[in-house]
C-alpha atoms as a PDB file:
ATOM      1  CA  UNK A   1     104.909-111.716 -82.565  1.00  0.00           C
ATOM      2  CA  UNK A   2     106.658-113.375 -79.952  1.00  0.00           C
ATOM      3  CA  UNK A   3     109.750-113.706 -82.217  1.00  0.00           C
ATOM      4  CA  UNK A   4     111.310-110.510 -80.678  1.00  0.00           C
ATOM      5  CA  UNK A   5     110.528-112.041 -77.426  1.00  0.00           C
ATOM      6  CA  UNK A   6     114.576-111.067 -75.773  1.00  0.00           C
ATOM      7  CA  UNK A   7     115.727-109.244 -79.273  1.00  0.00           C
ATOM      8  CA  UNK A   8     117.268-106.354 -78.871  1.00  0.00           C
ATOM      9  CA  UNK A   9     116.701-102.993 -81.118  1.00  0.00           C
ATOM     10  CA  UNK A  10     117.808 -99.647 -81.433  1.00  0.00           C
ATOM     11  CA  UNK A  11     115.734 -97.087 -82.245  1.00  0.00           C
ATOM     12  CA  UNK A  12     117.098 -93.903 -83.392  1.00  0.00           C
ATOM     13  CA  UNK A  13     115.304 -90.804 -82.484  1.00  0.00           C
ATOM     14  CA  UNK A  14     112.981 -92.923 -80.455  1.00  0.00           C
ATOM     15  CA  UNK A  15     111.482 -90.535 -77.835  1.00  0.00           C
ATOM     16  CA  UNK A  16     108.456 -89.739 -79.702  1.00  0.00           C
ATOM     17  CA  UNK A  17     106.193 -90.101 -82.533  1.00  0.00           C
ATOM     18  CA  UNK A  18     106.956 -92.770 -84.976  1.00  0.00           C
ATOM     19  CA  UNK A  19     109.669 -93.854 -83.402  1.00  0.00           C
ATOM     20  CA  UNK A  20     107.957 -93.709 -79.818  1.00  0.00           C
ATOM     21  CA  UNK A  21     105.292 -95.994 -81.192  1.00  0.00           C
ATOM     22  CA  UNK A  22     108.235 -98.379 -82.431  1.00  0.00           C
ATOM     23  CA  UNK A  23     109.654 -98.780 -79.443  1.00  0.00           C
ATOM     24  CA  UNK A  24     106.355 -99.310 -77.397  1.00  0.00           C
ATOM     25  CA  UNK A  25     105.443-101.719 -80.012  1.00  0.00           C
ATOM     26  CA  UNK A  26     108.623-103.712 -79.376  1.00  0.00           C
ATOM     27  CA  UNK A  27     108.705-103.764 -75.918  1.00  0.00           C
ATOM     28  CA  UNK A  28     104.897-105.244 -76.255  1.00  0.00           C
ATOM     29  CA  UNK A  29     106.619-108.339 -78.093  1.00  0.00           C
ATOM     30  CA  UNK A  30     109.596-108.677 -75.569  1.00  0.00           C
ATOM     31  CA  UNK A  31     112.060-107.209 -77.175  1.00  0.00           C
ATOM     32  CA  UNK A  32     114.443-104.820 -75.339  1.00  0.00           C
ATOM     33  CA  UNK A  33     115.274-101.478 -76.187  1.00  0.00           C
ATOM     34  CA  UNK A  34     118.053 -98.593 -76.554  1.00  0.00           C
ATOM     35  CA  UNK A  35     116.016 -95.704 -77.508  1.00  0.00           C
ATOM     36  CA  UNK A  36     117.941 -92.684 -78.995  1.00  0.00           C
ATOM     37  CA  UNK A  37     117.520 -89.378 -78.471  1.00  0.00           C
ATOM     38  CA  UNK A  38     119.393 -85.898 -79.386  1.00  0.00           C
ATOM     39  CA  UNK A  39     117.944 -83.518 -77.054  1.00  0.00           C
ATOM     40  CA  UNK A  40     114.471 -83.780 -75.779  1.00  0.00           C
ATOM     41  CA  UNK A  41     115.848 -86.256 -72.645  1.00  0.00           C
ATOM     42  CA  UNK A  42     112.268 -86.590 -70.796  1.00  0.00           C
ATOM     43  CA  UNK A  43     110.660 -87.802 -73.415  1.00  0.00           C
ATOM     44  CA  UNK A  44     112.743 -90.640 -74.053  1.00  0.00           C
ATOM     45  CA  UNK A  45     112.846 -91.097 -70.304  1.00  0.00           C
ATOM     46  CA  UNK A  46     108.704 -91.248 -70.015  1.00  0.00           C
ATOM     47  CA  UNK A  47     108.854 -93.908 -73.894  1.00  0.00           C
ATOM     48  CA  UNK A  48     110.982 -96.107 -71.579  1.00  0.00           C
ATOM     49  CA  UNK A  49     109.442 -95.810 -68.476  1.00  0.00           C
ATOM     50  CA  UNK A  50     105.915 -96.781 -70.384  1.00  0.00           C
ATOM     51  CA  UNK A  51     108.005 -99.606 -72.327  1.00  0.00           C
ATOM     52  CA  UNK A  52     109.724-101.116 -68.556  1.00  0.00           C
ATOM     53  CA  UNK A  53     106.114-101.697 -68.352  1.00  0.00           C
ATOM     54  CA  UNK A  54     105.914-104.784 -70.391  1.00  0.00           C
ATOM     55  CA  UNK A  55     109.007-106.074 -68.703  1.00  0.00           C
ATOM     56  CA  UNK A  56     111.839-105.550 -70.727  1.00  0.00           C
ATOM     57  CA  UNK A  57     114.676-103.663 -70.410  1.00  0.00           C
ATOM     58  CA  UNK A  58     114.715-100.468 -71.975  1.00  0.00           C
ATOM     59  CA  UNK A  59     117.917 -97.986 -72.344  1.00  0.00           C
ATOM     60  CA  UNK A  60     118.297 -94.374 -73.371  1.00  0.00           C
ATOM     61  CA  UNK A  61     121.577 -92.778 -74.984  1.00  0.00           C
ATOM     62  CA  UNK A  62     121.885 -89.103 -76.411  1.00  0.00           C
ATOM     63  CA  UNK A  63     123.584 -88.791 -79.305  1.00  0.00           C
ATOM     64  CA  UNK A  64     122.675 -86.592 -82.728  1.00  0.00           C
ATOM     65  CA  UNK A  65     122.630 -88.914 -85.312  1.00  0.00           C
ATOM     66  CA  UNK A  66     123.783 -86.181 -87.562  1.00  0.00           C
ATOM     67  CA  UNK A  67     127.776 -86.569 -86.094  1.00  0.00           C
ATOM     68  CA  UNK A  68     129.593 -89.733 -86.834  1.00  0.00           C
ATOM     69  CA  UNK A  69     131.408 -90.005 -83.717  1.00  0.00           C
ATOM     70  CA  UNK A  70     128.022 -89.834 -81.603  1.00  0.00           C
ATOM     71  CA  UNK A  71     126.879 -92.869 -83.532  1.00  0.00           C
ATOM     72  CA  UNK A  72     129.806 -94.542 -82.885  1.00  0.00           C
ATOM     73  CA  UNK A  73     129.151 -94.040 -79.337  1.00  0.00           C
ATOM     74  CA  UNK A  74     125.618 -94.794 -79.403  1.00  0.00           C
ATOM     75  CA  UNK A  75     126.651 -98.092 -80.652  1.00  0.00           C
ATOM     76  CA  UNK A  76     129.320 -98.612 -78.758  1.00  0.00           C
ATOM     77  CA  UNK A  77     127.057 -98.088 -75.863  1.00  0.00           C
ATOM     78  CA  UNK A  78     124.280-100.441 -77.193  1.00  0.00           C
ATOM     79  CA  UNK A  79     126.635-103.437 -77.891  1.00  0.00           C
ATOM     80  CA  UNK A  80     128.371-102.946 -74.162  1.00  0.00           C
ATOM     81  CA  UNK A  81     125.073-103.449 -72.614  1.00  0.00           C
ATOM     82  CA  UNK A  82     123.631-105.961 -74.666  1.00  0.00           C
ATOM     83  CA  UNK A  83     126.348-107.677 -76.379  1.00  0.00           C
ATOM     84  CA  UNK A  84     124.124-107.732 -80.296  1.00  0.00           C
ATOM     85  CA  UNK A  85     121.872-105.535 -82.233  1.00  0.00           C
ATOM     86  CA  UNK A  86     118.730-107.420 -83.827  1.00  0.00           C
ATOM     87  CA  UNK A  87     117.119-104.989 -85.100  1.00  0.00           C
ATOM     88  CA  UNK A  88     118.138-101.327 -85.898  1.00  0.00           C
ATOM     89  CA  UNK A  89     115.471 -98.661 -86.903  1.00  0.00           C
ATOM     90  CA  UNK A  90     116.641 -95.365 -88.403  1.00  0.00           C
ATOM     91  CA  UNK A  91     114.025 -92.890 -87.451  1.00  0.00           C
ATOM     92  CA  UNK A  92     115.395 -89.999 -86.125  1.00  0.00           C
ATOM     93  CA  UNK A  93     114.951 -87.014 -88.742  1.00  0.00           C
ATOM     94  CA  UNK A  94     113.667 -83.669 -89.624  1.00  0.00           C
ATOM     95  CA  UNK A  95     111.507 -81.248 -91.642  1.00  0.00           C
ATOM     96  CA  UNK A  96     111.646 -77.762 -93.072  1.00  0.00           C
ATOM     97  CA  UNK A  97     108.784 -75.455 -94.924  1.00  0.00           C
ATOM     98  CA  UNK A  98     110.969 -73.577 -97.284  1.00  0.00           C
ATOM     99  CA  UNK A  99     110.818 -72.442-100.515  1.00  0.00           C
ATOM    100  CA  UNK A 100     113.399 -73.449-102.656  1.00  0.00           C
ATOM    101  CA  UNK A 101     114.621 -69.638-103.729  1.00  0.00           C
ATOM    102  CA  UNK A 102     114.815 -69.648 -99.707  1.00  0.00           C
ATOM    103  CA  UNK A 103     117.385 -72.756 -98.730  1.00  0.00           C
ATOM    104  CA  UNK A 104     120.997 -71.741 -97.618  1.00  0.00           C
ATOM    105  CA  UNK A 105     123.893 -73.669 -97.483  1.00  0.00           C
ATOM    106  CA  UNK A 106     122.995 -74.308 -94.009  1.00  0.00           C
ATOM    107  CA  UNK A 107     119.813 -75.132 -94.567  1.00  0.00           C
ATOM    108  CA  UNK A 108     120.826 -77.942 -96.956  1.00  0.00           C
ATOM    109  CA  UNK A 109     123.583 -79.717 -95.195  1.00  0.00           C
ATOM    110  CA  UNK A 110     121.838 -79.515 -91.637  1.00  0.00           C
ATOM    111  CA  UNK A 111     118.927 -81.856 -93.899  1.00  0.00           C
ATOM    112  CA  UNK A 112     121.413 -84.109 -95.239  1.00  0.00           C
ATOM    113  CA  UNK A 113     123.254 -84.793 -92.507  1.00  0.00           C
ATOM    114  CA  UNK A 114     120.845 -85.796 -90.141  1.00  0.00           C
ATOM    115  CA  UNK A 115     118.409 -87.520 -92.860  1.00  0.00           C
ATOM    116  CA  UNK A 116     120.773 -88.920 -95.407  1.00  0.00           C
ATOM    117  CA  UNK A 117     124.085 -89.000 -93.927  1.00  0.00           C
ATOM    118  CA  UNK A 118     123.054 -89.948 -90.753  1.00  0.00           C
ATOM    119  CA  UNK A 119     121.171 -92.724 -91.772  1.00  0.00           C
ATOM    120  CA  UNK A 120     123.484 -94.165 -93.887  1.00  0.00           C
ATOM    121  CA  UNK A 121     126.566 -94.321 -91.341  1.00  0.00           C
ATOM    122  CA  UNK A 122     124.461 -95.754 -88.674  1.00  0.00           C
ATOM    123  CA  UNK A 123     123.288 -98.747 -91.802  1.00  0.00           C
ATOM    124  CA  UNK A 124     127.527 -98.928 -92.013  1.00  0.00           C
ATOM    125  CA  UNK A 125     128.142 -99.593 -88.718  1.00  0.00           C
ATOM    126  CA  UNK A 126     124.999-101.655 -87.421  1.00  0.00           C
ATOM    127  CA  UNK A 127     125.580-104.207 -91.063  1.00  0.00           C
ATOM    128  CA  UNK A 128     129.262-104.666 -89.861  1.00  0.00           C
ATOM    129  CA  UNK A 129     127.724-106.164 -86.044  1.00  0.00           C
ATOM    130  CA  UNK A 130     124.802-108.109 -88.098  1.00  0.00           C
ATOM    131  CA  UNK A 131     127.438-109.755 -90.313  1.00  0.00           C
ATOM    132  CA  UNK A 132     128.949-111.483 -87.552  1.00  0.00           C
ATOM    133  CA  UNK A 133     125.265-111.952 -86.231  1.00  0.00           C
ATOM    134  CA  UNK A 134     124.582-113.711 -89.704  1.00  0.00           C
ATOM    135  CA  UNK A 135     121.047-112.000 -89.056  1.00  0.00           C
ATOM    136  CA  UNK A 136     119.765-108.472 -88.553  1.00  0.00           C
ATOM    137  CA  UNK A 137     116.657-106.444 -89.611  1.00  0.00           C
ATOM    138  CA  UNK A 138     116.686-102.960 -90.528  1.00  0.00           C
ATOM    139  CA  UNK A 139     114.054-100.267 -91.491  1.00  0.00           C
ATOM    140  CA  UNK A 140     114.689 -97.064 -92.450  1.00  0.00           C
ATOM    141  CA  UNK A 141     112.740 -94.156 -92.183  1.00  0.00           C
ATOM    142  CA  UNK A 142     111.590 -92.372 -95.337  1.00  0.00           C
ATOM    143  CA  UNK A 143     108.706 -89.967 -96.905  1.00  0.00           C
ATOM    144  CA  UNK A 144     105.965 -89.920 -99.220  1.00  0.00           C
ATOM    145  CA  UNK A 145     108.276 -86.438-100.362  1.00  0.00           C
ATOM    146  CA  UNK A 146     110.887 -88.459-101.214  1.00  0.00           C
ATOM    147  CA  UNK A 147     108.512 -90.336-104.146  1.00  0.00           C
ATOM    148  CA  UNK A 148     106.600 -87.125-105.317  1.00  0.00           C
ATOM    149  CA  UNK A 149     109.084 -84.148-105.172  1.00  0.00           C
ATOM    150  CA  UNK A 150     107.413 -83.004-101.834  1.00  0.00           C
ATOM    151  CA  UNK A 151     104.347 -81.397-101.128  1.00  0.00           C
ATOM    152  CA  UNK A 152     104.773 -77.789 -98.959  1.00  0.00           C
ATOM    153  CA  UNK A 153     108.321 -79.407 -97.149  1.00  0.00           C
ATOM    154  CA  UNK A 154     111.539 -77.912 -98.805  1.00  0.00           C
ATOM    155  CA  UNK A 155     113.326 -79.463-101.734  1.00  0.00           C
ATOM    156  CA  UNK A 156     116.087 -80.519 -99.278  1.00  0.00           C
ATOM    157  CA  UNK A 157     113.939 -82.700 -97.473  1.00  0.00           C
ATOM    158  CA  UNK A 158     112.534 -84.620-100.513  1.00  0.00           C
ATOM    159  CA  UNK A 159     115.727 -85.252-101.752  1.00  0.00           C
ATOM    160  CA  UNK A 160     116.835 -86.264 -98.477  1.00  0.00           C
ATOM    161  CA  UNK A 161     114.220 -88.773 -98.021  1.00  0.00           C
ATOM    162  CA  UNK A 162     114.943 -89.760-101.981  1.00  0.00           C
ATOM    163  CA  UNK A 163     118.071 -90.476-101.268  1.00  0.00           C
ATOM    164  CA  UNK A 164     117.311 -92.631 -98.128  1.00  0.00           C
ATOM    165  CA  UNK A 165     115.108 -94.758-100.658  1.00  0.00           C
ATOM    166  CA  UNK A 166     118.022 -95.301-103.197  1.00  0.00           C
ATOM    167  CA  UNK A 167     120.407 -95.770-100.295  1.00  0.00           C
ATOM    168  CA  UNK A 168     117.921 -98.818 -98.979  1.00  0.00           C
ATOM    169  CA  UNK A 169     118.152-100.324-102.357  1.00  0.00           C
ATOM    170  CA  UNK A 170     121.731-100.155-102.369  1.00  0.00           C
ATOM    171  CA  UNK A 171     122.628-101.493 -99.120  1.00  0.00           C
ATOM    172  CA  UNK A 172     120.137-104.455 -99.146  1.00  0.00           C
ATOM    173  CA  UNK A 173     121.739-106.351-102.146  1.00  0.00           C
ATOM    174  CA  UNK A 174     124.921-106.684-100.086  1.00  0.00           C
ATOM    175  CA  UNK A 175     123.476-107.279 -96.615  1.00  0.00           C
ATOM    176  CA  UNK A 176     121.009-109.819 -97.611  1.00  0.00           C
ATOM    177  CA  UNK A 177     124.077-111.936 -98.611  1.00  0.00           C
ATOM    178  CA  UNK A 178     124.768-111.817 -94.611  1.00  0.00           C
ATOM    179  CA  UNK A 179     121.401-112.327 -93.997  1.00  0.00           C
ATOM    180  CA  UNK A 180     120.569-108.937 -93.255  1.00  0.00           C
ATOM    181  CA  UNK A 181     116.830-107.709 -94.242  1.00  0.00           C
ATOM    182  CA  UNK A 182     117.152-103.385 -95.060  1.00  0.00           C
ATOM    183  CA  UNK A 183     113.757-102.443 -95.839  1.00  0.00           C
ATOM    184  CA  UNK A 184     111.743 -98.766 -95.753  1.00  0.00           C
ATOM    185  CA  UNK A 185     108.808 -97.480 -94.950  1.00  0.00           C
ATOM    186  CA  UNK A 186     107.438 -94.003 -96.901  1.00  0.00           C
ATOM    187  CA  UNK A 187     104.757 -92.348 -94.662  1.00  0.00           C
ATOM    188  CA  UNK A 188     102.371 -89.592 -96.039  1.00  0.00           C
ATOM    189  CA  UNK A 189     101.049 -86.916 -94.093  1.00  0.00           C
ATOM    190  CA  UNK A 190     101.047 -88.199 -90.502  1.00  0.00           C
ATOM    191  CA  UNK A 191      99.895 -86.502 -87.046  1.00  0.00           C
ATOM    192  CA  UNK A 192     102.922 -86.245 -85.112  1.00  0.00           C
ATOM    193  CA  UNK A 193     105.121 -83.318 -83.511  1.00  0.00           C
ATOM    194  CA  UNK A 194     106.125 -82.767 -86.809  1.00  0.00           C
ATOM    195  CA  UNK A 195     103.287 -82.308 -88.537  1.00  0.00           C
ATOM    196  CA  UNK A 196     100.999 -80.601 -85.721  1.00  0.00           C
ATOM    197  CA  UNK A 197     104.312 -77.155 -86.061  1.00  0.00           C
ATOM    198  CA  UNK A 198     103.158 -77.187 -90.044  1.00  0.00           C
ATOM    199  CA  UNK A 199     100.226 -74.004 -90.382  1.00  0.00           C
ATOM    200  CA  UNK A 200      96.846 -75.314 -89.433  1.00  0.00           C
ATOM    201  CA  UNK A 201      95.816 -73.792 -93.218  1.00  0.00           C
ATOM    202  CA  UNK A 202      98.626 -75.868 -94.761  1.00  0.00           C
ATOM    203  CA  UNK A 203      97.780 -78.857 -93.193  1.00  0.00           C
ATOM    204  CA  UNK A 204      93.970 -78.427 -94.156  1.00  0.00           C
ATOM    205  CA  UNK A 205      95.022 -77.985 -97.974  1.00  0.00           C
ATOM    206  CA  UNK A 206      97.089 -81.224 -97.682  1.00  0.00           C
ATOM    207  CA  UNK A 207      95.124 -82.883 -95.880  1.00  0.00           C
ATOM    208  CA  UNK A 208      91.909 -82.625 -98.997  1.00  0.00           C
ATOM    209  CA  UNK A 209      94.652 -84.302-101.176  1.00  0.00           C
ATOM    210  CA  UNK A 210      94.793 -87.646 -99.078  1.00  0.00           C
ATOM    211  CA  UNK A 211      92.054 -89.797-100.681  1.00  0.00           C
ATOM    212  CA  UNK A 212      91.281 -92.153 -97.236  1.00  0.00           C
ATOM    213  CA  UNK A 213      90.437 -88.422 -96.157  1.00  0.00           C
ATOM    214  CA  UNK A 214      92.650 -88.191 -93.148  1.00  0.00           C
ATOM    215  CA  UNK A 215      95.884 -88.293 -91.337  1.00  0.00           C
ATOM    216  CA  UNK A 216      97.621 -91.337 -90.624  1.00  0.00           C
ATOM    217  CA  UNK A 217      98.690 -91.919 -87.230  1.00  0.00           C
ATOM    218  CA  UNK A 218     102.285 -92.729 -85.786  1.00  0.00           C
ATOM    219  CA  UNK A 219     100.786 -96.188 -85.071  1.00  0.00           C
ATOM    220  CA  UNK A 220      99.848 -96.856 -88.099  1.00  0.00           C
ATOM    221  CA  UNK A 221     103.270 -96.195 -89.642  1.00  0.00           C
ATOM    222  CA  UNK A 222     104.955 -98.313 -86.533  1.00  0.00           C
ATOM    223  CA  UNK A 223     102.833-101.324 -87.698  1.00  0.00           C
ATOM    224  CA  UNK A 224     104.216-101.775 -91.003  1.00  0.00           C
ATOM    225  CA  UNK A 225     108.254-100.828 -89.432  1.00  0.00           C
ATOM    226  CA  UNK A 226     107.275-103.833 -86.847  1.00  0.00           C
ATOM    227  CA  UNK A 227     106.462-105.856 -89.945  1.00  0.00           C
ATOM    228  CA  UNK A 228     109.697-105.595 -91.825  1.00  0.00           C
ATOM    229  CA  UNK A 229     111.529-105.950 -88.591  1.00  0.00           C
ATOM    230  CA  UNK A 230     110.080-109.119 -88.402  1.00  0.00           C
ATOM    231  CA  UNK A 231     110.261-113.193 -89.322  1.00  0.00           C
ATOM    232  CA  UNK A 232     107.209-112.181 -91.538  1.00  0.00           C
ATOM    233  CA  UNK A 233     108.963-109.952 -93.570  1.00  0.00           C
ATOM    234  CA  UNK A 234     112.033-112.363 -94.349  1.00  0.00           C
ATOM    235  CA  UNK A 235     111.505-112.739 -98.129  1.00  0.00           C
ATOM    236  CA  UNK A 236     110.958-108.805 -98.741  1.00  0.00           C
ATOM    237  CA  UNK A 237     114.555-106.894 -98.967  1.00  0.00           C
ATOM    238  CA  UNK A 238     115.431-103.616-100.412  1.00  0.00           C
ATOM    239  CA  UNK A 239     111.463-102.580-100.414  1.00  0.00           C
ATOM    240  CA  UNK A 240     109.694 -99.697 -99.696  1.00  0.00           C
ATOM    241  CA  UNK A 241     106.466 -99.749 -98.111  1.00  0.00           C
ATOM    242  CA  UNK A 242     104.120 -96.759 -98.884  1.00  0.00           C
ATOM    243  CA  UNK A 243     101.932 -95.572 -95.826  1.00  0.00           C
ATOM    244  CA  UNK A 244     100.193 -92.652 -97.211  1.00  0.00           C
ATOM    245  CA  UNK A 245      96.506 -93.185 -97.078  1.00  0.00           C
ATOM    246  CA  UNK A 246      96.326 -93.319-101.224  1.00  0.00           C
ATOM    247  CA  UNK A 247      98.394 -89.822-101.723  1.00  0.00           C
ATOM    248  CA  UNK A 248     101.659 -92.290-103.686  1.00  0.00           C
ATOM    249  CA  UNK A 249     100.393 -95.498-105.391  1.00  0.00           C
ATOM    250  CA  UNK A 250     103.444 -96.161-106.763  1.00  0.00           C
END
């Protein structure tokens, strides 16, 4: 896909797993990089490092997508050094086993305002610099929990990830006018950092429900992001793409 050959994206939460795998796929296709992270600095240092290897320039810039004014600055930061933003990939989240009797207050708006809110304000900002592109691909990072009602994760994180489904539908009908593609992606039970701090038990149960009989990989997942972020994926808008090994057929 040489199209991204000199693109530029920004990945949020792109120091490892899914995101990780983004931004190593990117870099493979020549497309430069500001890769987000909130906390775990070496990591995104080392995704970098490994993506400088395939020639392109690759950034990182701290900021929790969770607070409005760090996105701001993220952004801020990304268009200063590179002057556009091609392609912007939302997928910086996270995760809680909890029963539902069990959520606080806290619980629930720390989930929603890094997975939904979050999400959405970085979509507000990064449509208003793709308007004046008259061009832009965006992918947004969901979860098979957000189709089903959840499996063992809380009920705040399904309806987080429901909501960043709805909110993909919504935005694309007025970004495509600008030319804009806002796609998701809905992965199932994948083997990432995530996954590997769920109970080895817990993961065994769900991993018997996944007919293809195993867990997907952050690669996998990456692929089909890559795709939508794409020329290939021009005619598809407001979609979500289920990678789940055959647990959500839609």
């Amino acid at each position: 896909m040489t199209q991204f050959k000199d693109k530029i994206a920004l990945i949020t939460g792109g120091s490892r797993g899914i995101g990780k795998s983004c931004a190593l796929k990117l870099a493979r296709e020549g497309c430069h990089l500001v890769i987000n992270y909130r906390s775990d600095q070496k990591s995104a240092e080392e995704t970098a490092a490994r993506a400088r290897e395939y020639g392109v320039k690759a950034l990182i810039c701290k900021a929790d997508i969770a607070k409005v004014n760090e996105i701001d600055d993220l952004i801020k930061f990304t268009m200063d050094q590179f002057g556009r933003i091609d392609v912007l990939i939302n997928s910086a989240g996270i995760s809680q086993i909890i029963d539902y009797s069990k959520i606080t207050e806290n619980d629930w708006d720390k989930m929603m305002e890094l997975n939904e809110k979050g999400t959405f304000f970085c979509c507000q900002k990064v449509i208003e610099i793709m308007k004046n592109q008259k061009s832009g691909k965006i992918v947004n990072l969901a979860s098979t929990a957000g189709q089903m009602g959840g499996f063992i994760v809380g009920v705040n994180y399904s309806v987080s990830k429901a909501g960043v489904i709805c909110m993909t539908k919504a935005l694309s009908k007025v970004a495509i006018k600008f030319g804009i593609n806002i796609n998701c992606v809905a992965p199932g039970l994948i083997d990432t950092d995530m996954t590997t701090s769920y109970p080895p038990e817990t993961v065994a149960s769900m991993k018997s429900g996944i007919p293809i009989g195993r867990l997907g990989s952050a690669d996998e997942v990456a692929d089909g992001i890559v795709f939508l972020a794409s020329e290939k994926a021009n005619y598809i808008v407001g979609t979500t793409l289920y990678i789940n090994g055959g647990t959500y057929l839609g």
